[in-house]
PDB file of N, CA and C in Angstrom:
ATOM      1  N   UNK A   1     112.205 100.739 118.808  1.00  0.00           N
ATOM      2  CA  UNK A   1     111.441 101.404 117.771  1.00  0.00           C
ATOM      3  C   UNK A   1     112.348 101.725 116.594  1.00  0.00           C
ATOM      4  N   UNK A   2     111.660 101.375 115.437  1.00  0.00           N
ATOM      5  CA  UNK A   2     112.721 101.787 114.046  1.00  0.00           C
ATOM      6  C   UNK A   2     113.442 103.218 113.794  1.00  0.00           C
ATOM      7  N   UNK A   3     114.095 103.634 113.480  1.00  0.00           N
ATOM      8  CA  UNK A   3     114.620 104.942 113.195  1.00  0.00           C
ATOM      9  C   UNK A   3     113.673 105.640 111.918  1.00  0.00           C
ATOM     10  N   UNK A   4     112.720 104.431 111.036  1.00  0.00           N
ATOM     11  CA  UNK A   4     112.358 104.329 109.576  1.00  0.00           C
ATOM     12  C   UNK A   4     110.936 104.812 109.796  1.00  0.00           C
ATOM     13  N   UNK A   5     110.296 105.625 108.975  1.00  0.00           N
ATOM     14  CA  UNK A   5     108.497 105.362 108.836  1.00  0.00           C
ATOM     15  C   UNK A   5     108.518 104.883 107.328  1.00  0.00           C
ATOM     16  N   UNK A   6     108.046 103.790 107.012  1.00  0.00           N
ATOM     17  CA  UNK A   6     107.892 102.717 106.240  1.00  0.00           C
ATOM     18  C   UNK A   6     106.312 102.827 105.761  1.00  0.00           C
ATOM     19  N   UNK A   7     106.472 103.138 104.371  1.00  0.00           N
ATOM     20  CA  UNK A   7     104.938 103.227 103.555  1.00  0.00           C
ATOM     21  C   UNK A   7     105.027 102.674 102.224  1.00  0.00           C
ATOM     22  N   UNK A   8     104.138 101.916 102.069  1.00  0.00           N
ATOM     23  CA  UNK A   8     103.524 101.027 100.640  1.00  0.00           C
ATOM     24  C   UNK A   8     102.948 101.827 100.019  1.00  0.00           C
ATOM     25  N   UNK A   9     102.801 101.859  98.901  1.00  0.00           N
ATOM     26  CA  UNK A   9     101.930 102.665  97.560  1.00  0.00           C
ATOM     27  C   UNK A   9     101.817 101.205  96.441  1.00  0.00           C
ATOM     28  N   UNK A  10     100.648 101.587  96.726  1.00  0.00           N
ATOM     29  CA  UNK A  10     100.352 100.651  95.370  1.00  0.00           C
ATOM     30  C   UNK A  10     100.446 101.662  93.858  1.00  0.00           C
ATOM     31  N   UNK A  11     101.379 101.252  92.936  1.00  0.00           N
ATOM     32  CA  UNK A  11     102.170 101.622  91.906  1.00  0.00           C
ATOM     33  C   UNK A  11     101.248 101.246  90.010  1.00  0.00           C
ATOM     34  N   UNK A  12     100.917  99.956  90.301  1.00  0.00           N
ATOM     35  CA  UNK A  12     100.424  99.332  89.033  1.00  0.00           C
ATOM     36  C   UNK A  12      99.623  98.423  89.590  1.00  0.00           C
ATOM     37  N   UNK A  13      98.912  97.793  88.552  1.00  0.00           N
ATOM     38  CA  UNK A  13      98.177  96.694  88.914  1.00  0.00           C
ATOM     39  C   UNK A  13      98.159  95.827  87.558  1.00  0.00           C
ATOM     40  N   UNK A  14      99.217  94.370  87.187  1.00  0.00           N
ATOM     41  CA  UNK A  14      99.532  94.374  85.897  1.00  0.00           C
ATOM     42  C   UNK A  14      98.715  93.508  85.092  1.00  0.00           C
ATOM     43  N   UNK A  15      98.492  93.030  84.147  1.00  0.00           N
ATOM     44  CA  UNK A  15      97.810  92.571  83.235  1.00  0.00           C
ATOM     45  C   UNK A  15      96.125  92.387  83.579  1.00  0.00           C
ATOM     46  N   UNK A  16      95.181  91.958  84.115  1.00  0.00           N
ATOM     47  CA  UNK A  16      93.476  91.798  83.991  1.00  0.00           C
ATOM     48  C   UNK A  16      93.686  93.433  84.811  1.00  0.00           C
ATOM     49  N   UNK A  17      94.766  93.893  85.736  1.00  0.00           N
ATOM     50  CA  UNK A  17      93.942  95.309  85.980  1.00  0.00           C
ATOM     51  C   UNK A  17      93.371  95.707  87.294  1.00  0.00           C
ATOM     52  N   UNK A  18      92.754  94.423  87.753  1.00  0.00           N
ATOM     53  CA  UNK A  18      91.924  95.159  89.087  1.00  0.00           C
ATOM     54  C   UNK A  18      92.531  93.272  89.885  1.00  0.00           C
ATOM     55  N   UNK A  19      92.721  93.620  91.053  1.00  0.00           N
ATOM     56  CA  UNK A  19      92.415  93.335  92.168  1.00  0.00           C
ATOM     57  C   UNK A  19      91.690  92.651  92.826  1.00  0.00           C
ATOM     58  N   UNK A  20      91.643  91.188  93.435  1.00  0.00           N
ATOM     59  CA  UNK A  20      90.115  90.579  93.892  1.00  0.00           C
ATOM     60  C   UNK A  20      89.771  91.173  95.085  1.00  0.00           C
ATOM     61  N   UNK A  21      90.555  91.508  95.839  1.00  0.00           N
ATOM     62  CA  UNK A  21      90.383  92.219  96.810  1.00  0.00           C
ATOM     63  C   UNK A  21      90.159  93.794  97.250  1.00  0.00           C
ATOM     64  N   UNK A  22      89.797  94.423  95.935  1.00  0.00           N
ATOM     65  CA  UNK A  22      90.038  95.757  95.718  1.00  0.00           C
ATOM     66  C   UNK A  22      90.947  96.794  96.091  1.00  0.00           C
ATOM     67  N   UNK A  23      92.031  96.420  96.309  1.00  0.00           N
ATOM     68  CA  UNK A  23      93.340  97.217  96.176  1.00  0.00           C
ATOM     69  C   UNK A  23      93.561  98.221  94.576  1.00  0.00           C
ATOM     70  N   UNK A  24      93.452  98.970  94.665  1.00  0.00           N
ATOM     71  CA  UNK A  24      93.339 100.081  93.525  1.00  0.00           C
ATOM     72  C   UNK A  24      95.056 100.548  93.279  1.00  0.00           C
ATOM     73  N   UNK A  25      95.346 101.511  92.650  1.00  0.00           N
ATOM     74  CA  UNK A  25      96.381 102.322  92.133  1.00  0.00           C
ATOM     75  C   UNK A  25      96.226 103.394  93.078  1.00  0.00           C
ATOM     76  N   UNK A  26      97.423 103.673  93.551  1.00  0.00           N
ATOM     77  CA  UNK A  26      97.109 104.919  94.664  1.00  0.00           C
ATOM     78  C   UNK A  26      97.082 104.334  95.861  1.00  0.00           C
ATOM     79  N   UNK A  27      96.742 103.412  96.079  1.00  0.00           N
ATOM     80  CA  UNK A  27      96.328 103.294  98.135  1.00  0.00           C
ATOM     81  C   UNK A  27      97.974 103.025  98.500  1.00  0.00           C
ATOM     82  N   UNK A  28      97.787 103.496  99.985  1.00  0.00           N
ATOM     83  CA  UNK A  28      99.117 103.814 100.460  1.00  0.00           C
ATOM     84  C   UNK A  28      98.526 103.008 102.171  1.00  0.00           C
ATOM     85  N   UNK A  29      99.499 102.848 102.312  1.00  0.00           N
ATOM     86  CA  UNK A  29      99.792 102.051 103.863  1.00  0.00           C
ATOM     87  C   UNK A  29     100.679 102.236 104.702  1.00  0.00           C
ATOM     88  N   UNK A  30     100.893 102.561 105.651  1.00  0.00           N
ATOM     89  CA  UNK A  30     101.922 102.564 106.956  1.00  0.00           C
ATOM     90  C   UNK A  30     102.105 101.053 107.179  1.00  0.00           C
ATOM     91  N   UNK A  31     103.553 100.802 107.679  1.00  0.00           N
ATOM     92  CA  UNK A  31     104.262 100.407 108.314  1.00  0.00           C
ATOM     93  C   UNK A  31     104.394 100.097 109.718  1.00  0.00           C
ATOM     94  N   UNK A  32     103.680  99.766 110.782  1.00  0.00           N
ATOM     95  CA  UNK A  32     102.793  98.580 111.335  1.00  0.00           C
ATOM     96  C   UNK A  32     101.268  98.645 111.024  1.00  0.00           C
ATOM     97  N   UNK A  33     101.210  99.931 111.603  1.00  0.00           N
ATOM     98  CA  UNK A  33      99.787 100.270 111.900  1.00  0.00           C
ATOM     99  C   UNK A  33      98.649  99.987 110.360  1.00  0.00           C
ATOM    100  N   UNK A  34      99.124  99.472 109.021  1.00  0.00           N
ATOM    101  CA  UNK A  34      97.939  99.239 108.200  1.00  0.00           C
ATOM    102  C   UNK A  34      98.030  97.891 107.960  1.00  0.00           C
ATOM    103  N   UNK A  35      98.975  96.901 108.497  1.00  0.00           N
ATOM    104  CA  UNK A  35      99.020  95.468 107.541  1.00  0.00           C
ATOM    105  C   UNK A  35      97.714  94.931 107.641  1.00  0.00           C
ATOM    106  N   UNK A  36      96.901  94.750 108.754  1.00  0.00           N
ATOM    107  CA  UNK A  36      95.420  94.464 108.632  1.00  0.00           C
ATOM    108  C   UNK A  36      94.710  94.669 107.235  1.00  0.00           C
ATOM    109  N   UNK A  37      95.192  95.572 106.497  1.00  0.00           N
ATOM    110  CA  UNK A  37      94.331  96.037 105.606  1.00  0.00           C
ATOM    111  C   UNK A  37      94.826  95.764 104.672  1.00  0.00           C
ATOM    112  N   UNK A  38      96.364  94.919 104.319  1.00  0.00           N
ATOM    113  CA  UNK A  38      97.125  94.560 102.772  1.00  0.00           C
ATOM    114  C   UNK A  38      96.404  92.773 102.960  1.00  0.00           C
ATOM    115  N   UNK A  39      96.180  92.473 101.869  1.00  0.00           N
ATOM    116  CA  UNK A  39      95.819  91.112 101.026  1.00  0.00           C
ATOM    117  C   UNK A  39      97.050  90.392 101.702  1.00  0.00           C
ATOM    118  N   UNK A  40      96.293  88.977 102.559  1.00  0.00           N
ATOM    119  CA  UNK A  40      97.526  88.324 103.344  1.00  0.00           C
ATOM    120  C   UNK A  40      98.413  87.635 102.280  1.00  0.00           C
ATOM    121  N   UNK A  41      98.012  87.657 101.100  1.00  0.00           N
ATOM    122  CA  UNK A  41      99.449  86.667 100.087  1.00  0.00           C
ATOM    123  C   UNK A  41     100.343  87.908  99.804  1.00  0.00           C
ATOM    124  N   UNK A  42      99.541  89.058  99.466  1.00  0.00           N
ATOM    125  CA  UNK A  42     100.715  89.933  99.070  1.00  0.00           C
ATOM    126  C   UNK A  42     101.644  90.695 100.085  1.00  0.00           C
ATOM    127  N   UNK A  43     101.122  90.627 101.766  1.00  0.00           N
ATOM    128  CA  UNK A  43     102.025  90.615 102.970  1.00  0.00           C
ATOM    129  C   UNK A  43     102.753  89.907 102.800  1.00  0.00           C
ATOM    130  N   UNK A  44     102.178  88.400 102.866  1.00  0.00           N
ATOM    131  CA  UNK A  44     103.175  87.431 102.975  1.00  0.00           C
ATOM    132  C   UNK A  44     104.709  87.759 101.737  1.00  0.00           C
ATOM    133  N   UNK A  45     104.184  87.960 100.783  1.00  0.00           N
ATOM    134  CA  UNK A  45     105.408  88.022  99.677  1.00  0.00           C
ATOM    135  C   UNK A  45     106.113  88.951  99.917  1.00  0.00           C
ATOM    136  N   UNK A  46     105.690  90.248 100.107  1.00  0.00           N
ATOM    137  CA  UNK A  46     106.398  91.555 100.089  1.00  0.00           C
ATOM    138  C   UNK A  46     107.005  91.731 101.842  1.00  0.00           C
ATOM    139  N   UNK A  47     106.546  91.167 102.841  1.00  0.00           N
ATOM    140  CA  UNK A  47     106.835  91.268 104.349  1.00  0.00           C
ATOM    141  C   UNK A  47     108.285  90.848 104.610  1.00  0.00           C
ATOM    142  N   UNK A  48     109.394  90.102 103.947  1.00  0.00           N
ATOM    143  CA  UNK A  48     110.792  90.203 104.262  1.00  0.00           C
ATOM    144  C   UNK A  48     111.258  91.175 103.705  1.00  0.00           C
ATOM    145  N   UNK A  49     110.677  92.189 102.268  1.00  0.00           N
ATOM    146  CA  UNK A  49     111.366  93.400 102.218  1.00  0.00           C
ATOM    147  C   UNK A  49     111.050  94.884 102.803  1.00  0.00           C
ATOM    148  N   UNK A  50     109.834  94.613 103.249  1.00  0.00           N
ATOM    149  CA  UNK A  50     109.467  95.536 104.537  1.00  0.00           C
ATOM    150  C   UNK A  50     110.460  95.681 106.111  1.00  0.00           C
ATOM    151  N   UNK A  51     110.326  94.317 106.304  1.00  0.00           N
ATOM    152  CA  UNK A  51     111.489  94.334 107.481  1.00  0.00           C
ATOM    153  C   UNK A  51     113.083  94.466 107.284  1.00  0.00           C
ATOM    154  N   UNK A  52     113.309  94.407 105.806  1.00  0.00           N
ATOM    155  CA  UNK A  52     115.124  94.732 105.108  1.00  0.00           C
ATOM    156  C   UNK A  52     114.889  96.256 105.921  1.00  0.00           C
ATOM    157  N   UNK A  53     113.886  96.936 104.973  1.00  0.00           N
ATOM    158  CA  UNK A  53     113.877  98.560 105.041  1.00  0.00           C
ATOM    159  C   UNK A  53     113.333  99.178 106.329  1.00  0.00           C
ATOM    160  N   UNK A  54     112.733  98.394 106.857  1.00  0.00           N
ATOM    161  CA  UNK A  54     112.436  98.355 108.049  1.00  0.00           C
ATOM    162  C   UNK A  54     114.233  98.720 109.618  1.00  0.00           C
ATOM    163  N   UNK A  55     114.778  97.679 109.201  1.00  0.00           N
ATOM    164  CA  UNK A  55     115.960  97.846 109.429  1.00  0.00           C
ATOM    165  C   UNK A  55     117.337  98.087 108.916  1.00  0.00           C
ATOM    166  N   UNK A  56     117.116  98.960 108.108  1.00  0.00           N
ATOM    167  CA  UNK A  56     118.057 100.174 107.444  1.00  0.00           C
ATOM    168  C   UNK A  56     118.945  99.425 106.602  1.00  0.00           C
ATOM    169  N   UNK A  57     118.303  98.183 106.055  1.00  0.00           N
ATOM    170  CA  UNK A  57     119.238  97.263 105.315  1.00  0.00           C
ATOM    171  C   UNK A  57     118.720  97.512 103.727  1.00  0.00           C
ATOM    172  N   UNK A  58     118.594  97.239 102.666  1.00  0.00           N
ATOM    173  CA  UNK A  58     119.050  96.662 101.234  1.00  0.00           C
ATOM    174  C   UNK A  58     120.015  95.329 100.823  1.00  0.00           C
ATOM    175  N   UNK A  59     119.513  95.164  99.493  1.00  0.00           N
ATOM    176  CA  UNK A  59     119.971  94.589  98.650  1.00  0.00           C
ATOM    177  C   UNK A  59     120.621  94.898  97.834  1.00  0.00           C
ATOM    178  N   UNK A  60     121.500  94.481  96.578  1.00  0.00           N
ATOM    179  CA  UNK A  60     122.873  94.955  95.887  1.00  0.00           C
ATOM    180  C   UNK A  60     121.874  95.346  94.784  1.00  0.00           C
ATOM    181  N   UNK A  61     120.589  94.574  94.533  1.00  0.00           N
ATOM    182  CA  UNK A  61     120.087  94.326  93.496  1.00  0.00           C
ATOM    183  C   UNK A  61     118.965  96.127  93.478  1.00  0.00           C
ATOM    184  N   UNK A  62     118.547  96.657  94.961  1.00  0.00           N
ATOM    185  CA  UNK A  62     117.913  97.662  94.895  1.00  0.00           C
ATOM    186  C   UNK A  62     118.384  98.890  94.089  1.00  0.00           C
ATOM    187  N   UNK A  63     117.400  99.189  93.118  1.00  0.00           N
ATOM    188  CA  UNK A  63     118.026 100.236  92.572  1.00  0.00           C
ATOM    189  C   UNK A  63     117.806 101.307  93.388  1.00  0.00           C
ATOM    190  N   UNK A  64     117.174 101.726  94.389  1.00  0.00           N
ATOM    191  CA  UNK A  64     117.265 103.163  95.099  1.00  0.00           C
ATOM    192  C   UNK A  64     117.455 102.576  96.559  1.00  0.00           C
ATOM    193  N   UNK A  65     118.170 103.323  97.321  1.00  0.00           N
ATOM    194  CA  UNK A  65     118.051 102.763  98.492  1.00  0.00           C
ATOM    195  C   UNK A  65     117.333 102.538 100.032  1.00  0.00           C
ATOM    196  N   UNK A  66     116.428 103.927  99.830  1.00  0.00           N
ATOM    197  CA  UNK A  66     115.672 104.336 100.222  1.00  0.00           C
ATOM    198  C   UNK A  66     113.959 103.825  99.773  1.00  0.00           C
ATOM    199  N   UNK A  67     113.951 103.334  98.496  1.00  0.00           N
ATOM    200  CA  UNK A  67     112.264 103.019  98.128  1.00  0.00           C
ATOM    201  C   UNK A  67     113.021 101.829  97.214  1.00  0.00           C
ATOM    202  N   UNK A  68     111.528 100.492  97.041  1.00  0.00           N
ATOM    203  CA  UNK A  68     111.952  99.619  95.850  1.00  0.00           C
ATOM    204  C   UNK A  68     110.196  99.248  95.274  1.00  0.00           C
ATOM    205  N   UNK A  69     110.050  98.412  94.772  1.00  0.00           N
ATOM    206  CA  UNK A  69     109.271  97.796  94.176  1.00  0.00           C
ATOM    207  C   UNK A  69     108.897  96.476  94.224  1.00  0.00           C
ATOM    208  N   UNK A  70     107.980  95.447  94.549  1.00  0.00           N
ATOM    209  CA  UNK A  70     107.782  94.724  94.754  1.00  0.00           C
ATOM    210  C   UNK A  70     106.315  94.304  94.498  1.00  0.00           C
ATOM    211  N   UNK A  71     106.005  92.602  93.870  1.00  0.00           N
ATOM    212  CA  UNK A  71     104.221  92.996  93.618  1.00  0.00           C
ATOM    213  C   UNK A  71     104.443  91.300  94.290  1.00  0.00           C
ATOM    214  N   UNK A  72     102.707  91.507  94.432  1.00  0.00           N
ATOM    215  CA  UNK A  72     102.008  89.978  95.052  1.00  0.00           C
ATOM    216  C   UNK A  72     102.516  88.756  94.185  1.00  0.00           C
ATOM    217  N   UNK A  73     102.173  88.047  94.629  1.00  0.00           N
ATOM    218  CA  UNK A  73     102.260  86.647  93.444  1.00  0.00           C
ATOM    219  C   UNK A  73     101.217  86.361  93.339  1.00  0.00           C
ATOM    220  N   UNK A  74      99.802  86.887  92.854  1.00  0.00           N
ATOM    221  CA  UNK A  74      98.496  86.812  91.693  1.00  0.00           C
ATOM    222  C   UNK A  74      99.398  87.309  90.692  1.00  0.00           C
ATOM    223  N   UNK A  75      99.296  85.945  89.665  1.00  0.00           N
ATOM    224  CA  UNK A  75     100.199  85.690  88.626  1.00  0.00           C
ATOM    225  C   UNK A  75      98.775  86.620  87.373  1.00  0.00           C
ATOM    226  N   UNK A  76      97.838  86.468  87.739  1.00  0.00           N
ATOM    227  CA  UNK A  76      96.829  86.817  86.392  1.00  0.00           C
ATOM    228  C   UNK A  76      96.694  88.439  86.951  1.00  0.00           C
ATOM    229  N   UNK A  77      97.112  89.342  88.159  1.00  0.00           N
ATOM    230  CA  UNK A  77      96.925  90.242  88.105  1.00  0.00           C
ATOM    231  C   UNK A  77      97.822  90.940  89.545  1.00  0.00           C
ATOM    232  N   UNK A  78      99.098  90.534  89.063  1.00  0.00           N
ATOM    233  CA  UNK A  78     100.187  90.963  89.659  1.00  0.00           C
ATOM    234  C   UNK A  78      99.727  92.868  90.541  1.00  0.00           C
ATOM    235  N   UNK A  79      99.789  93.123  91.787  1.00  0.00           N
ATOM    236  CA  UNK A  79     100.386  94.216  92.223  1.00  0.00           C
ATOM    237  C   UNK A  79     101.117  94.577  92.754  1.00  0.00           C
ATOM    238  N   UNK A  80     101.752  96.090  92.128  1.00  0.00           N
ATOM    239  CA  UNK A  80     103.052  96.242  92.422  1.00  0.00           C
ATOM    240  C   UNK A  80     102.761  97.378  93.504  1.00  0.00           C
ATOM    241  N   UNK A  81     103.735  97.090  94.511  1.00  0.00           N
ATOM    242  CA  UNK A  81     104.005  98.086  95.603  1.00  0.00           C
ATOM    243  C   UNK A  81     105.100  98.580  95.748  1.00  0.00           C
ATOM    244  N   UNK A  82     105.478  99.750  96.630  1.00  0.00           N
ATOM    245  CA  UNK A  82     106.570 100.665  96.655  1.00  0.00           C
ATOM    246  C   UNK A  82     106.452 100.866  97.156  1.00  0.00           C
ATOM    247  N   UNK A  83     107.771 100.560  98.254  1.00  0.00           N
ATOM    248  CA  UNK A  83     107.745  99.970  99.742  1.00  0.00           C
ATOM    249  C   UNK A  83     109.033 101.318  99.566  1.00  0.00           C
ATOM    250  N   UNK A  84     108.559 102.443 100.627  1.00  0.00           N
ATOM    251  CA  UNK A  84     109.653 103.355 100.924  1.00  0.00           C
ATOM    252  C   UNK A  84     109.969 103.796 102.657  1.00  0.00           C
ATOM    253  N   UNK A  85     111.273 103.709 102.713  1.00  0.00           N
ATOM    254  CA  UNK A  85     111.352 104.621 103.436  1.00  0.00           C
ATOM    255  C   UNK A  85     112.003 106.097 103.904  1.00  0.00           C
ATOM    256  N   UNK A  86     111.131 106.573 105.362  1.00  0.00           N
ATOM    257  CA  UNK A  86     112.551 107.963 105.523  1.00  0.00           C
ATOM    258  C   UNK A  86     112.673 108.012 106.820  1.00  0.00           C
ATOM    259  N   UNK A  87     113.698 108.538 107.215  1.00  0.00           N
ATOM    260  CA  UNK A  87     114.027 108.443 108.425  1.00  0.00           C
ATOM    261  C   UNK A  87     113.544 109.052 109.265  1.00  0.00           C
ATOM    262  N   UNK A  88     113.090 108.892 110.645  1.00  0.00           N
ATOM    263  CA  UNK A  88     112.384 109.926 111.228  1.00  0.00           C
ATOM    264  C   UNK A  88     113.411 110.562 112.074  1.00  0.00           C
ATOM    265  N   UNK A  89     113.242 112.024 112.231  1.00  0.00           N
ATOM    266  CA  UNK A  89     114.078 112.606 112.778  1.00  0.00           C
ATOM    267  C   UNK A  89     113.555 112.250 114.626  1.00  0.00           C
ATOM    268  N   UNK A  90     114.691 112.527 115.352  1.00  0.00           N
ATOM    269  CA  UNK A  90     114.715 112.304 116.944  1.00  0.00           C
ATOM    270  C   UNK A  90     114.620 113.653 117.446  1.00  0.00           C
TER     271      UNK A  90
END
């Protein structure tokens, strides 16, 4: 079991605005227990930096080390998520 509880926030939603799938500004997700419910392209894209933070890793390139940013590849209406985590205490 991870040491991490791992949650998505949807942050922006960039240029047309909305979502085909209705993912809004504001919705938030856990870290196993909601992927059912994220848009499978934007799992697919954002799901190797879930499992970085997932396992207490980063990139050189993250500016915080604890939370980053990341959006789907719908190029006409990019969303961005903010993939954080914190540690759970034992």
């Amino acid at each position: 079991m991870s040491p991490y509880k791992i949650e998505l926030e949807i942050i922006k939603i960039l240029e047309a605005g909305d979502c085909p799938i209705g993912h809004k500004v504001g919705d938030k997700f856990s870290y196993p227990e909601d992927l059912n419910k994220l848009c499978p392209a934007a799992l697919n894209s954002i799901y190797p930096y879930i499992r970085i933070m997932d396992s207490g890793g980063s990139y050189p390139w993250f500016e915080e080390p604890n939370s980053q940013s990341f959006c789907c590849p719908d190029y006409k209406r990019p969303v961005v998520f903010r993939i954080s985590r914190t540690e759970i205490e034992s």
